[in-house]
N, C-alpha and C. Protein backbone atom coordinates (compact mmCIF):
# COMPACT_ATOMS: atom_id res chain seq x y z
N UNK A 1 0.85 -1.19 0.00
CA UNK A 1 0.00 0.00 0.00
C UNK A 1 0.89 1.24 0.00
N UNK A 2 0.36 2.49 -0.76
CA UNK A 2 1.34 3.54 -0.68
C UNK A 2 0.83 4.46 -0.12
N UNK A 3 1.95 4.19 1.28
CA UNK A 3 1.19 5.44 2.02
C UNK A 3 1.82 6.72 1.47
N UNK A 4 1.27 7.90 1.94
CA UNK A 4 2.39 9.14 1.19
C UNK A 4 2.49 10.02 2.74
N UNK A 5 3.37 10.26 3.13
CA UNK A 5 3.66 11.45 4.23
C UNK A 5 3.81 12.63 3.87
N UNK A 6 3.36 13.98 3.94
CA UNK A 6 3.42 14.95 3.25
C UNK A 6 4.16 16.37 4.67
N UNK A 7 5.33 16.28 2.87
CA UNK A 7 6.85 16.94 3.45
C UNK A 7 6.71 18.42 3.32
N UNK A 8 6.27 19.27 3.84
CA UNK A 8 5.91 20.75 3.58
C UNK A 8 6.81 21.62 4.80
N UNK A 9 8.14 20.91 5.05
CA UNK A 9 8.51 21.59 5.97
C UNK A 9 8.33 22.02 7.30
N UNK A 10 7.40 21.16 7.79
CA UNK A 10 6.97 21.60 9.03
C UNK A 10 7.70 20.53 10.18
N UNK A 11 8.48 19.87 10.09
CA UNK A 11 8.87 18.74 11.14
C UNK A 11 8.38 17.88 11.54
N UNK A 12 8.48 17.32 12.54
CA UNK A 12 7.94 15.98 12.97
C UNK A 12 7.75 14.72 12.38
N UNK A 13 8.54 14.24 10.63
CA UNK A 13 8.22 13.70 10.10
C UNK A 13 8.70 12.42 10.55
N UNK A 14 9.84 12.47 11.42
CA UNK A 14 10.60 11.39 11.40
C UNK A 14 9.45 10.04 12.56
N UNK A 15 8.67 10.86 13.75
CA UNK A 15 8.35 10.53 14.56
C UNK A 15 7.00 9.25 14.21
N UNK A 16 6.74 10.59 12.83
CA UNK A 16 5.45 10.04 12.49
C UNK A 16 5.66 8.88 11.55
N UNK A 17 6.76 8.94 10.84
CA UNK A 17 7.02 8.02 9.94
C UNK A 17 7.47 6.61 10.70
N UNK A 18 8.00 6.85 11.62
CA UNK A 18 8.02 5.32 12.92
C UNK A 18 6.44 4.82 13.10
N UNK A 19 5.93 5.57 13.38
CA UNK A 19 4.36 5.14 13.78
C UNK A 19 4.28 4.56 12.11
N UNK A 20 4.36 5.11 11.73
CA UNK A 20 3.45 4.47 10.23
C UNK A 20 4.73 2.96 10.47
N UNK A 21 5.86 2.55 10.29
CA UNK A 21 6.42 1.57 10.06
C UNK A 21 6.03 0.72 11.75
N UNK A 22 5.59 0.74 12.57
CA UNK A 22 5.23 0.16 13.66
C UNK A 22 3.89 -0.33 13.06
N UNK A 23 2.93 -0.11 12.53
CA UNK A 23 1.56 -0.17 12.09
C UNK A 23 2.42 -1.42 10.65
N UNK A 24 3.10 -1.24 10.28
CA UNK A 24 3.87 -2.53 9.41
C UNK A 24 3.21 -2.30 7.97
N UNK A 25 3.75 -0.87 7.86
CA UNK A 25 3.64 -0.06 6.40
C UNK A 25 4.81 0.61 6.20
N UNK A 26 5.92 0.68 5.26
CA UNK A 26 6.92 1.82 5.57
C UNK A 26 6.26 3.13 4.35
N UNK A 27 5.90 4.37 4.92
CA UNK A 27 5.51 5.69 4.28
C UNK A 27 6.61 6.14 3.22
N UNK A 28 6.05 6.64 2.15
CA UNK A 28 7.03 7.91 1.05
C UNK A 28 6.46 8.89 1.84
N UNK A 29 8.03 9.96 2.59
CA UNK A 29 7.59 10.97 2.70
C UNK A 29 8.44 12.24 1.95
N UNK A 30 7.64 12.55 1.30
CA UNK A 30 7.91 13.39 0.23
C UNK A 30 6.88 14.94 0.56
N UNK A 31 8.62 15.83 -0.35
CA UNK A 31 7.40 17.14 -0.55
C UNK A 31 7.42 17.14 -2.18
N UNK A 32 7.43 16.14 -2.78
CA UNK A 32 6.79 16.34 -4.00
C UNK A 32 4.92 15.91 -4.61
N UNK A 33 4.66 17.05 -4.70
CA UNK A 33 3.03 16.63 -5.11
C UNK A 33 2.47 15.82 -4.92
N UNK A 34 3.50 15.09 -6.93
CA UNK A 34 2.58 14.50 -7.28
C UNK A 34 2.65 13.22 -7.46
N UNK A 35 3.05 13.11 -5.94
CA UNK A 35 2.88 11.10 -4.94
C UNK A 35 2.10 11.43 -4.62
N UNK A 36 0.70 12.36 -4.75
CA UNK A 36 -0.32 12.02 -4.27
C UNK A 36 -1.94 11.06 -5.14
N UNK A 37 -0.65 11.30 -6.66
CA UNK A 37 -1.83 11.22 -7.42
C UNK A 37 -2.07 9.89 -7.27
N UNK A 38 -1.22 8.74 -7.20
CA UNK A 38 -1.92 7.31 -6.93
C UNK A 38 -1.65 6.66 -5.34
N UNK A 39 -1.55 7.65 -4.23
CA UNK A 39 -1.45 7.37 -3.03
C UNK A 39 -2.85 7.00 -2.85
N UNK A 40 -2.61 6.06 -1.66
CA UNK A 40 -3.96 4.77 -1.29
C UNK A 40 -3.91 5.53 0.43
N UNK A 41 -2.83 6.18 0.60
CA UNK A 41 -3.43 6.93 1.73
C UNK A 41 -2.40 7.99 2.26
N UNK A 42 -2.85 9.44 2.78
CA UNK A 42 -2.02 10.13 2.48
C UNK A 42 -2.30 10.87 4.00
N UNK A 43 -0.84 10.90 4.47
CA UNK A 43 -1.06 12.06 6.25
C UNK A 43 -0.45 12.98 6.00
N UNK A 44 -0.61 14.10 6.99
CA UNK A 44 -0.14 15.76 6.86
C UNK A 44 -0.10 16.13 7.99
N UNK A 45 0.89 15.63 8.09
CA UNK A 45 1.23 16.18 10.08
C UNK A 45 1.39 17.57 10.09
N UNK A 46 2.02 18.09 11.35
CA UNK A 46 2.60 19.66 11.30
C UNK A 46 2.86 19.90 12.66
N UNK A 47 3.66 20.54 12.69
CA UNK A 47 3.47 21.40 14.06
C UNK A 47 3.99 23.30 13.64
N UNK A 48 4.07 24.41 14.37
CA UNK A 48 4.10 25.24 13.99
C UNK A 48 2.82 26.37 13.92
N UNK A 49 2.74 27.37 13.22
CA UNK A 49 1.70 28.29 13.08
C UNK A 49 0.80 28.65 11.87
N UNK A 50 -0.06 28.67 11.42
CA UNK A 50 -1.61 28.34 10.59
C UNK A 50 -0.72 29.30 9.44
N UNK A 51 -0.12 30.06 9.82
CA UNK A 51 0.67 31.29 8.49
C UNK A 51 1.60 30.60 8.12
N UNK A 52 2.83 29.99 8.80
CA UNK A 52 3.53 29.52 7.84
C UNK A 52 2.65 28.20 7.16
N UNK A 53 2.12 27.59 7.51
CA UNK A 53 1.50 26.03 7.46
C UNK A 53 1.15 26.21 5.67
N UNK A 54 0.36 27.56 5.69
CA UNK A 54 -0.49 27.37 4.43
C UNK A 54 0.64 27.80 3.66
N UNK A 55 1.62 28.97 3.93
CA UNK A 55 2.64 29.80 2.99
C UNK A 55 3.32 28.54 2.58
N UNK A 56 3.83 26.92 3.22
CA UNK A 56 4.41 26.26 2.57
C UNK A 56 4.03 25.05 1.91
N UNK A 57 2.68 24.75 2.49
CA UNK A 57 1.96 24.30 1.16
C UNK A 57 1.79 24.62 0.02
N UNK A 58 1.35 26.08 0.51
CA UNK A 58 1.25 26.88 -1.56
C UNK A 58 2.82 26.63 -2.14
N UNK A 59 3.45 27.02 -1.35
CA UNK A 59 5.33 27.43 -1.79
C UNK A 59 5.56 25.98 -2.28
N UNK A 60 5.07 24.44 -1.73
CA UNK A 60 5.36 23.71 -2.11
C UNK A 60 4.56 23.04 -3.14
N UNK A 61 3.42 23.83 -3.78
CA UNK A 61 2.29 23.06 -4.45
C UNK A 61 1.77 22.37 -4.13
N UNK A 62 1.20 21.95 -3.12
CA UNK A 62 0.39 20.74 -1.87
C UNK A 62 -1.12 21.03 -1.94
N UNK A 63 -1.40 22.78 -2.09
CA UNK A 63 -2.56 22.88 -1.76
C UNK A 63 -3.81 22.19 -2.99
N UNK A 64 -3.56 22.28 -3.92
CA UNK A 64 -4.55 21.22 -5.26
C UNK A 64 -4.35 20.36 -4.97
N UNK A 65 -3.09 19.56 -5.08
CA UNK A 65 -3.37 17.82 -4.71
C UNK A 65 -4.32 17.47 -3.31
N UNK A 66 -4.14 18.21 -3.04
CA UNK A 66 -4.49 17.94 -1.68
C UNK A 66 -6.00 17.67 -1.75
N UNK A 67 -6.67 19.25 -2.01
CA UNK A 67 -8.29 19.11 -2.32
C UNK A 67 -8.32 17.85 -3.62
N UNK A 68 -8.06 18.05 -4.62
CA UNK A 68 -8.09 16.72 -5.21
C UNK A 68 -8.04 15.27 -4.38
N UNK A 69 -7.40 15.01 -4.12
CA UNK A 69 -6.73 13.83 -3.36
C UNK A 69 -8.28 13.19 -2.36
N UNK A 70 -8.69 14.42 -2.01
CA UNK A 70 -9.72 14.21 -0.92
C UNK A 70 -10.89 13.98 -1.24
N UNK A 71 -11.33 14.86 -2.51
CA UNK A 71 -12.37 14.77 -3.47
C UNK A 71 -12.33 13.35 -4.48
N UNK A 72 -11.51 12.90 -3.94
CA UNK A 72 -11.55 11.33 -4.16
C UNK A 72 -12.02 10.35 -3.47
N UNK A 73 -11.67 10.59 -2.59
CA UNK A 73 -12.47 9.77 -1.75
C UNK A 73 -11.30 8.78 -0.96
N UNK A 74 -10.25 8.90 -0.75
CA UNK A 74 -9.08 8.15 -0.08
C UNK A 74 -8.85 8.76 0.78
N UNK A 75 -8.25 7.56 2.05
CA UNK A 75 -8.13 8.15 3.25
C UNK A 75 -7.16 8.94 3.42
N UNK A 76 -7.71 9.58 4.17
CA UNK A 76 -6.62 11.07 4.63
C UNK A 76 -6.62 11.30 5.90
N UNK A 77 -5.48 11.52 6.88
CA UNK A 77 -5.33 11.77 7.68
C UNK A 77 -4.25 13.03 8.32
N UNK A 78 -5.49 13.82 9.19
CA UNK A 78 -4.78 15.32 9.78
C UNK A 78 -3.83 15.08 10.97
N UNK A 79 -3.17 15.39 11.39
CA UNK A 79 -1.74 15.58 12.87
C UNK A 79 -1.81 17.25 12.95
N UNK A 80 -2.58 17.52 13.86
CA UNK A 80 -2.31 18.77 15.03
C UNK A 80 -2.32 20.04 13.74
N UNK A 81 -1.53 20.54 13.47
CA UNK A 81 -1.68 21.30 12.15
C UNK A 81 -2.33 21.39 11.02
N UNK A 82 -1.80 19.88 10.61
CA UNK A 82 -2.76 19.18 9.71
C UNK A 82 -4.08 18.82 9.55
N UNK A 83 -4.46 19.29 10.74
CA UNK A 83 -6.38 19.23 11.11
C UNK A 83 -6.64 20.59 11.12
N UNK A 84 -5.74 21.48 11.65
CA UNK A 84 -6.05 22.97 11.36
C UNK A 84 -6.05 22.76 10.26
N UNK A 85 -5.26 22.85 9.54
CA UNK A 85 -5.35 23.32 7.75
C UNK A 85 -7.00 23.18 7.33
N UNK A 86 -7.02 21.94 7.84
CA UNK A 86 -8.63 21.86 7.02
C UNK A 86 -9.78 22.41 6.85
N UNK A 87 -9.49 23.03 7.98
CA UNK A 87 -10.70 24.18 8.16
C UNK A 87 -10.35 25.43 7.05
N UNK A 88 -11.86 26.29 6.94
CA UNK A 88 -11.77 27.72 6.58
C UNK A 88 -10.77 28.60 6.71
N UNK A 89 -10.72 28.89 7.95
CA UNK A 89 -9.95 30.22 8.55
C UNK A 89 -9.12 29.95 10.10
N UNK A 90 -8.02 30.21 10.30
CA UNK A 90 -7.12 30.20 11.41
C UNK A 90 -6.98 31.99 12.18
N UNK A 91 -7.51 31.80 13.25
CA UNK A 91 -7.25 33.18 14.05
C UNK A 91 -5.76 33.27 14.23
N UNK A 92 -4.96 32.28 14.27
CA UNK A 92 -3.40 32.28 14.96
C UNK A 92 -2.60 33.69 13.81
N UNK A 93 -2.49 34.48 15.39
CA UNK A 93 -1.63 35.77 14.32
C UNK A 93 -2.47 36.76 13.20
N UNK A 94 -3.39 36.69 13.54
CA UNK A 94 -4.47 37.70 12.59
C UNK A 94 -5.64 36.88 12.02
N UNK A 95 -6.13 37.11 10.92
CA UNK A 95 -6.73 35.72 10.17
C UNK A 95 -6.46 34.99 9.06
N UNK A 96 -5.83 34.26 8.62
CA UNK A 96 -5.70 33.44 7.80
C UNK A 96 -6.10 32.14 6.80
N UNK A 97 -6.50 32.63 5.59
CA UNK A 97 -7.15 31.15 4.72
C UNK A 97 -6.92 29.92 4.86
N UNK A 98 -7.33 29.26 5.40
CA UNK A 98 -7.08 27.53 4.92
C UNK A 98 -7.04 26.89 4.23
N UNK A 99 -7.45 25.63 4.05
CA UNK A 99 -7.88 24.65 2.88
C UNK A 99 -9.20 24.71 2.57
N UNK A 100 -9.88 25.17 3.57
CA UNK A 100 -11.58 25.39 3.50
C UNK A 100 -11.88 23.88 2.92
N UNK A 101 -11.69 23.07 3.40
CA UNK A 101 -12.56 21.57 3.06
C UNK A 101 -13.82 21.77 4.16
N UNK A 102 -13.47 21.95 5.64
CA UNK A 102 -14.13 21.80 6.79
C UNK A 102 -14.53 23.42 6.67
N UNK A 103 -15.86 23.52 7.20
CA UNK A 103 -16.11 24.70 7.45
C UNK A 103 -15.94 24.37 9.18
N UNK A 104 -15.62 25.89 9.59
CA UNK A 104 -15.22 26.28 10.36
C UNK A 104 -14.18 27.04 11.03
N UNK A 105 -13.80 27.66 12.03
CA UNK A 105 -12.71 28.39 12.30
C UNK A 105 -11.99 27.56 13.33
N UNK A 106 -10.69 28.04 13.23
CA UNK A 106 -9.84 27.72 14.53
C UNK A 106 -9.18 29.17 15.20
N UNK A 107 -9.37 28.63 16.71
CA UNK A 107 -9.37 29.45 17.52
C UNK A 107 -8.86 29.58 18.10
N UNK A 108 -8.44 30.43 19.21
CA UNK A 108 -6.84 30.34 20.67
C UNK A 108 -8.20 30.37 21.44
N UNK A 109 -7.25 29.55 22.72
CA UNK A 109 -7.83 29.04 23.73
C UNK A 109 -8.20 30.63 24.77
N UNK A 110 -9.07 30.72 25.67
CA UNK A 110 -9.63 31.86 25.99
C UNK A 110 -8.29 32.58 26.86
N UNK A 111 -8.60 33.71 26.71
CA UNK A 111 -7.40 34.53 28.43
C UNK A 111 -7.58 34.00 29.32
N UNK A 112 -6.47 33.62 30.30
CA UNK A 112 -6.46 33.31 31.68
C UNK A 112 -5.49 31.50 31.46
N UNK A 113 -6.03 30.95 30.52
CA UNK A 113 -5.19 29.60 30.18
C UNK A 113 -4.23 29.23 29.99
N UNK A 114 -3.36 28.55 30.19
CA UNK A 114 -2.28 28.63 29.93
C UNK A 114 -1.64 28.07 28.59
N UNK A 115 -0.83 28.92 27.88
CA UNK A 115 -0.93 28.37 26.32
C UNK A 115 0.97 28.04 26.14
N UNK A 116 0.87 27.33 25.14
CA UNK A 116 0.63 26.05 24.54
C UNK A 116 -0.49 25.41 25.69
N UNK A 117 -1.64 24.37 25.31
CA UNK A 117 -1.64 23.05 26.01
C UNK A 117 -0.68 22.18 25.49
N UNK A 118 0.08 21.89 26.97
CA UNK A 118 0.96 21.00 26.26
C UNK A 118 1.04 19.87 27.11
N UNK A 119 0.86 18.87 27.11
CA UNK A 119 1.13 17.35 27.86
C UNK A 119 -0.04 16.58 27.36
N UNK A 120 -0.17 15.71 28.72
CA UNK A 120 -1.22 14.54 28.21
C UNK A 120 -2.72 14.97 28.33
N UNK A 121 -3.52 14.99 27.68
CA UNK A 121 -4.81 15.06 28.35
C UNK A 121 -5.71 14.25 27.83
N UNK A 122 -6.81 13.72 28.45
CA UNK A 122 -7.96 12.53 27.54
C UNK A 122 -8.74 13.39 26.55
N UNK A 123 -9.17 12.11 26.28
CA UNK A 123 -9.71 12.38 25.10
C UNK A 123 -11.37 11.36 25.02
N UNK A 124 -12.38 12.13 24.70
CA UNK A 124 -13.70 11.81 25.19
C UNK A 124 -14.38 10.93 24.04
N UNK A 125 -14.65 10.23 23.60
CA UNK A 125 -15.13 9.44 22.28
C UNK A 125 -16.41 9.85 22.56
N UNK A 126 -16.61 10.44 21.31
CA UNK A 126 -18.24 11.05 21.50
C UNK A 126 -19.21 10.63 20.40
N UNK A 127 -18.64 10.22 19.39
CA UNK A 127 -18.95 9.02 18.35
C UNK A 127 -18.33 8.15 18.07
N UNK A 128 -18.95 7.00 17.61
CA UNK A 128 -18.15 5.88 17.49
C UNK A 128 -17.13 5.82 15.96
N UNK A 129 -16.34 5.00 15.45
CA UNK A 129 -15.12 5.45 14.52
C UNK A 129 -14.04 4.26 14.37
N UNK A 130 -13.93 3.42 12.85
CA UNK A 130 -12.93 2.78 13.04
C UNK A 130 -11.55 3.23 13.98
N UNK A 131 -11.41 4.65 13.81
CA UNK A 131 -9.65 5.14 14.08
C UNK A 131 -9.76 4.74 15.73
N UNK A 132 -11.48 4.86 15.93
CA UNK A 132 -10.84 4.47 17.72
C UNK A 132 -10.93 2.87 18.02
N UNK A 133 -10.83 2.01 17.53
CA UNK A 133 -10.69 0.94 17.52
C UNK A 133 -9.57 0.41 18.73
N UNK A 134 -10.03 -0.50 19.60
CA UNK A 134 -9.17 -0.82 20.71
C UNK A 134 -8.30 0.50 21.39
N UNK A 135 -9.20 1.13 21.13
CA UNK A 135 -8.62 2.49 22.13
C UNK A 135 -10.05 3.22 22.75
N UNK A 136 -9.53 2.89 24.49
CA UNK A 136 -10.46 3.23 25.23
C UNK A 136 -10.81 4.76 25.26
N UNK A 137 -12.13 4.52 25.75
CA UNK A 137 -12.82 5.94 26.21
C UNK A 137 -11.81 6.58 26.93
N UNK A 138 -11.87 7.58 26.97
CA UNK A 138 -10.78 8.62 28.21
C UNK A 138 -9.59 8.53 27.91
N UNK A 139 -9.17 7.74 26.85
CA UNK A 139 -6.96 7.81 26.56
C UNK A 139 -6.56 8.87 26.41
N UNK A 140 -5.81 8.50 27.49
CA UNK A 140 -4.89 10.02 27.36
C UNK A 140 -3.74 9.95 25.95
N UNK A 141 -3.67 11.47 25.37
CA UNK A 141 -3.05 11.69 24.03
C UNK A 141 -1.93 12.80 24.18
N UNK A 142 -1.12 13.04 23.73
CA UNK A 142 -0.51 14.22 23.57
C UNK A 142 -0.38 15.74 23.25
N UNK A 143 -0.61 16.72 23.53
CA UNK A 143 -1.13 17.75 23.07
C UNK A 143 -0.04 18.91 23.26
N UNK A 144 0.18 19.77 21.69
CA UNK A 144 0.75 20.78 22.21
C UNK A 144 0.22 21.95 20.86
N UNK A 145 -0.43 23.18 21.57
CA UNK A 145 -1.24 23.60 20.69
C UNK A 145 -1.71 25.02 21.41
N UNK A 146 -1.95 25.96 21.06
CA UNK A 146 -2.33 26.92 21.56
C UNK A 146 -3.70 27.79 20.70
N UNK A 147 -4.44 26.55 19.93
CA UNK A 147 -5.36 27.16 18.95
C UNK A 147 -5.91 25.63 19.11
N UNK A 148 -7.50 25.80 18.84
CA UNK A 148 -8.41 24.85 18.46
C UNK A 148 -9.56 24.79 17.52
N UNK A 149 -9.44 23.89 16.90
CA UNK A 149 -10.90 23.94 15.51
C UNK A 149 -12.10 23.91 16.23
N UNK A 150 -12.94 24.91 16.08
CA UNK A 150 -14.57 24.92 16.08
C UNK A 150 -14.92 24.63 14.89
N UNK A 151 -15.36 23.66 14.78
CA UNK A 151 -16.48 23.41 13.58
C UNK A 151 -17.59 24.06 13.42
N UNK A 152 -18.16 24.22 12.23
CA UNK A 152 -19.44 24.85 12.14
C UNK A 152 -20.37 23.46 11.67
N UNK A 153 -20.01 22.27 11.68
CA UNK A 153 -20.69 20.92 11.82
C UNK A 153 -20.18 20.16 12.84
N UNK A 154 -21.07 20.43 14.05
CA UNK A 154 -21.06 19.41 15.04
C UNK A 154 -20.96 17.99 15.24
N UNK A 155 -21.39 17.66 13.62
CA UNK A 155 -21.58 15.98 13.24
C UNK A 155 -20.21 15.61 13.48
N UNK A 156 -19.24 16.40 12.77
CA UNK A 156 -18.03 16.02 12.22
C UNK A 156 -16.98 15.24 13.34
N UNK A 157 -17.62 15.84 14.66
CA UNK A 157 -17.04 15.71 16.15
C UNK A 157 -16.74 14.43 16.43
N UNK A 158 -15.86 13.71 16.72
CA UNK A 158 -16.21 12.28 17.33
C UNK A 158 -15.00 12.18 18.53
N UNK A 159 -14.28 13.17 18.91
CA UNK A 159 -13.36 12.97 19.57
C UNK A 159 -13.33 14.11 20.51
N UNK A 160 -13.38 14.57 22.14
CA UNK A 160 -13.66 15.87 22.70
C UNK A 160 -12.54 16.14 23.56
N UNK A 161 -12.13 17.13 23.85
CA UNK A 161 -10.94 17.04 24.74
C UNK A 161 -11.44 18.63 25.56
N UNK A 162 -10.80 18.56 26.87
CA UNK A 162 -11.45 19.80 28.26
C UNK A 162 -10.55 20.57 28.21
N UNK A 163 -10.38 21.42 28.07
CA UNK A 163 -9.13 22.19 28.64
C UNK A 163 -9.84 23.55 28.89
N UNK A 164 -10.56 24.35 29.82
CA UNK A 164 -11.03 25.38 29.83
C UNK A 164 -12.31 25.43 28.91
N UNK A 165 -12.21 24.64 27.59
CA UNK A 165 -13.35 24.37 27.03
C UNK A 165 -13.36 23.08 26.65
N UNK A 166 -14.51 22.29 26.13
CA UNK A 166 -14.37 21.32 25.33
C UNK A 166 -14.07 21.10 23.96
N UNK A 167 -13.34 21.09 23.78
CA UNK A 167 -12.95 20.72 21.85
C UNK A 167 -12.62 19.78 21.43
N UNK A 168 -12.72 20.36 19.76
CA UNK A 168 -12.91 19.10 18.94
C UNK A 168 -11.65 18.52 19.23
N UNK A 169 -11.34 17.67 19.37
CA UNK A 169 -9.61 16.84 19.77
C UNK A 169 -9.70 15.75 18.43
N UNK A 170 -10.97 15.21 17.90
CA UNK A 170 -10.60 14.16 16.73
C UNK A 170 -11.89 14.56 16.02
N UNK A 171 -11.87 14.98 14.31
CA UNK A 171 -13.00 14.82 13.56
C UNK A 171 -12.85 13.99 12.44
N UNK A 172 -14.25 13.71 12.16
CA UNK A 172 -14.12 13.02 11.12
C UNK A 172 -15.42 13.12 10.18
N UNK A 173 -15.20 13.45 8.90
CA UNK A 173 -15.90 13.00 7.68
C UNK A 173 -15.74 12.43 6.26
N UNK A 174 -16.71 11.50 6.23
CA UNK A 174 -16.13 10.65 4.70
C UNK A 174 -15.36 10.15 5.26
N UNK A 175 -14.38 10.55 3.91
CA UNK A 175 -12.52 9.73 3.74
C UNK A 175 -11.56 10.57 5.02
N UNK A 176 -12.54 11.62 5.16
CA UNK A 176 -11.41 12.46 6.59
C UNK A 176 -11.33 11.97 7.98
N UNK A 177 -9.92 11.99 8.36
CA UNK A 177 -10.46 11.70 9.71
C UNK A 177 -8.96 12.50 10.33
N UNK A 178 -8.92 13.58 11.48
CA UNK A 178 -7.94 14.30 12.05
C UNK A 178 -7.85 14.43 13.51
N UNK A 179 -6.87 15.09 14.00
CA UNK A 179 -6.58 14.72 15.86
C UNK A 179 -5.84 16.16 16.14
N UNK A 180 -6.56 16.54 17.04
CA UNK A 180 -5.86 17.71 17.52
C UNK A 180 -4.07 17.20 18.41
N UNK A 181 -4.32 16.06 18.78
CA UNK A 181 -2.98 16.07 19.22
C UNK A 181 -2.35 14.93 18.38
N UNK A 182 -1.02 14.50 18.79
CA UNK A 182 0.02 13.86 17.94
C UNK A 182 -0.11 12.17 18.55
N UNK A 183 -1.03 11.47 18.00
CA UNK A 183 -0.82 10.23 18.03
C UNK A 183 0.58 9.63 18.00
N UNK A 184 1.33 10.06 17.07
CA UNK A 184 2.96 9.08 17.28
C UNK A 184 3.64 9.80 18.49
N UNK A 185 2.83 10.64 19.36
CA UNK A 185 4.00 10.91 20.24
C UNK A 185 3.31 10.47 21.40
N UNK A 186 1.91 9.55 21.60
CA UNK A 186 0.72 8.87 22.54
C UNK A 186 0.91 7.55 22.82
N UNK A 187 2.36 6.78 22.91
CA UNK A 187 2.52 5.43 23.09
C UNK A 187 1.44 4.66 22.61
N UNK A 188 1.42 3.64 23.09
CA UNK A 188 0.61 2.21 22.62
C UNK A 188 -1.07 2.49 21.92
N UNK A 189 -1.68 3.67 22.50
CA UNK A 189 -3.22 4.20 21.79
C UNK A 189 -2.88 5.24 20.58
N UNK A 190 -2.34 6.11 20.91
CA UNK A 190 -1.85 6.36 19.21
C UNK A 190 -1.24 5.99 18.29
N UNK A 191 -0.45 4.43 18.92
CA UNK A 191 0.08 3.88 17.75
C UNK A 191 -0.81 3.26 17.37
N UNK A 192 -1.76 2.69 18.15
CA UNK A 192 -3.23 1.97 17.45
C UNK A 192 -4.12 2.55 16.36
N UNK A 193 -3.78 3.91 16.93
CA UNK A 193 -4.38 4.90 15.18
C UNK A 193 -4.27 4.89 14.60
N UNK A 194 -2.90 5.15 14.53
CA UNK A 194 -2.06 4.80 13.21
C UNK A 194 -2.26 3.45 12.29
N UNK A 195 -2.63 1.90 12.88
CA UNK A 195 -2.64 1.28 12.79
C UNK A 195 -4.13 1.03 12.23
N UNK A 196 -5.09 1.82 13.48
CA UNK A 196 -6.40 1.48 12.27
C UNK A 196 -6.50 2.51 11.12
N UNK A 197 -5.91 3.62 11.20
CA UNK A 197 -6.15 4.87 9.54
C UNK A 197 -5.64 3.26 8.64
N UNK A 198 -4.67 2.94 8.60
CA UNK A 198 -4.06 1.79 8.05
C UNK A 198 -5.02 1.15 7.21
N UNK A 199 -5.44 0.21 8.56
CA UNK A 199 -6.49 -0.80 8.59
C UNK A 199 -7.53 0.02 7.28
N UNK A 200 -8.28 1.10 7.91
CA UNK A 200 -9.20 1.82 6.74
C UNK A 200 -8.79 1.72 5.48
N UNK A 201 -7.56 2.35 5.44
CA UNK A 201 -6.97 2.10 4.08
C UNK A 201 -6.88 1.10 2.69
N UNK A 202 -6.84 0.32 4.05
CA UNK A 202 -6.38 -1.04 3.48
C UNK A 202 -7.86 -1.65 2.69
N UNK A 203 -9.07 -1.62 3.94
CA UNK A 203 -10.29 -1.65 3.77
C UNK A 203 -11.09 -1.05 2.17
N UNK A 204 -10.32 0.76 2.20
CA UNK A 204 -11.08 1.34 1.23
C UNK A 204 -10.11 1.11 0.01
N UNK A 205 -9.24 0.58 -0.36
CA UNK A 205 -8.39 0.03 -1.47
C UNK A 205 -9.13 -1.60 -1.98
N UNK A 206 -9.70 -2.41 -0.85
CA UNK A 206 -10.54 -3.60 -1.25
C UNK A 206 -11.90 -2.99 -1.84
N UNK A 207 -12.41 -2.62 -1.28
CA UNK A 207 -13.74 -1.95 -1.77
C UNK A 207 -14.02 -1.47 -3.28
């Protein structure tokens, strides 16, 4: 199966690319395009800020394949940034365009909080979801983030996390499915993610 890791400069690739070879797939991670055009499943991690995120997608030509890619109907999976992107608009640093697949905005966490969230915190399964497969209600995940997606579709929600508010921590629609925090950095339950996006994959390539 070809997974594709998508190289836009933002880091963390190495971490994530272990998780994908623990799940007993080894990833292309590339910042070239157009491995997306016959990728059977494609992730977009990130860490960093919603301005550079999009400036090096465009800079790298990511942003068409991308909506293409999705408008296909193959699985895709967001990492912390990479779930921002998807939305409309990012408040981080003024306002900024997205990918606009997801409607909705992302937001900084209110005054008085302490920002980054950064460590472990659970995570609430609020719909059911291959990706949570053998991963319990309440697992604690990794988080480091100082902005969160509001959706303007509540459906999309299946994953909730507390921090001063409740947010979206995992959405999903269709072929999408994203995590506010970093599964490859969540021991044994985020490597299980990794393992069922996989599994899906694998699933929507039989189909």
């Amino acid at each position: 199966m070809k997974v594709v890791v998508v190289d836009y400069g933002a880091g963390n690739l190495h971490s994530v690319s272990r998780a994908v070879v623990n799940a007993g797939t080894r990833p292309l991670v590339t910042s070239n395009p157009s491995y997306l055009d016959d990728a059977e499943a494609v992730i977009v991690p990130g860490v960093g800020a919603a301005a550079d995120t999009m400036s090096n997608l465009r800079a790298s030509g990511f942003v068409e394949p991308i909506h293409d890619y999705i408008s296909s109907g193959r699985p895709f999976l967001g990492v912390c940034m990479g779930q921002q992107a998807l939305f409309e608009v990012s408040e981080e640093g003024g306002e900024h365009e997205c990918l606009g697949i997801l409607p909705g905005r992302v937001v900084r966490f209110a005054n008085g909080l302490k920002v980054p969230h950064m460590g472990w915190n659970q995570v609430r399964i609020v719909k059911q979801h291959p990706i949570f497969e053998g991963v319990g209600d309440g697992s604690y995940f990794y988080f480091v983030h100082s902005y969160y997606p509001r959706p303007a579709d509540p459906e999309i929600v299946i994953g909730e996390t507390e921090y001063g508010v409740n947010f979206a921590s995992v959405i999903a629609r269709d072929n999408i499915v994203a995590t506010q925090f970093h599964p490859e950095k969540s021991g044994e339950a985020g490597l299980r993610m990794y393992a069922n996006f996989l599994k899906i994959a694998t699933t929507a390539g039989v189909s």
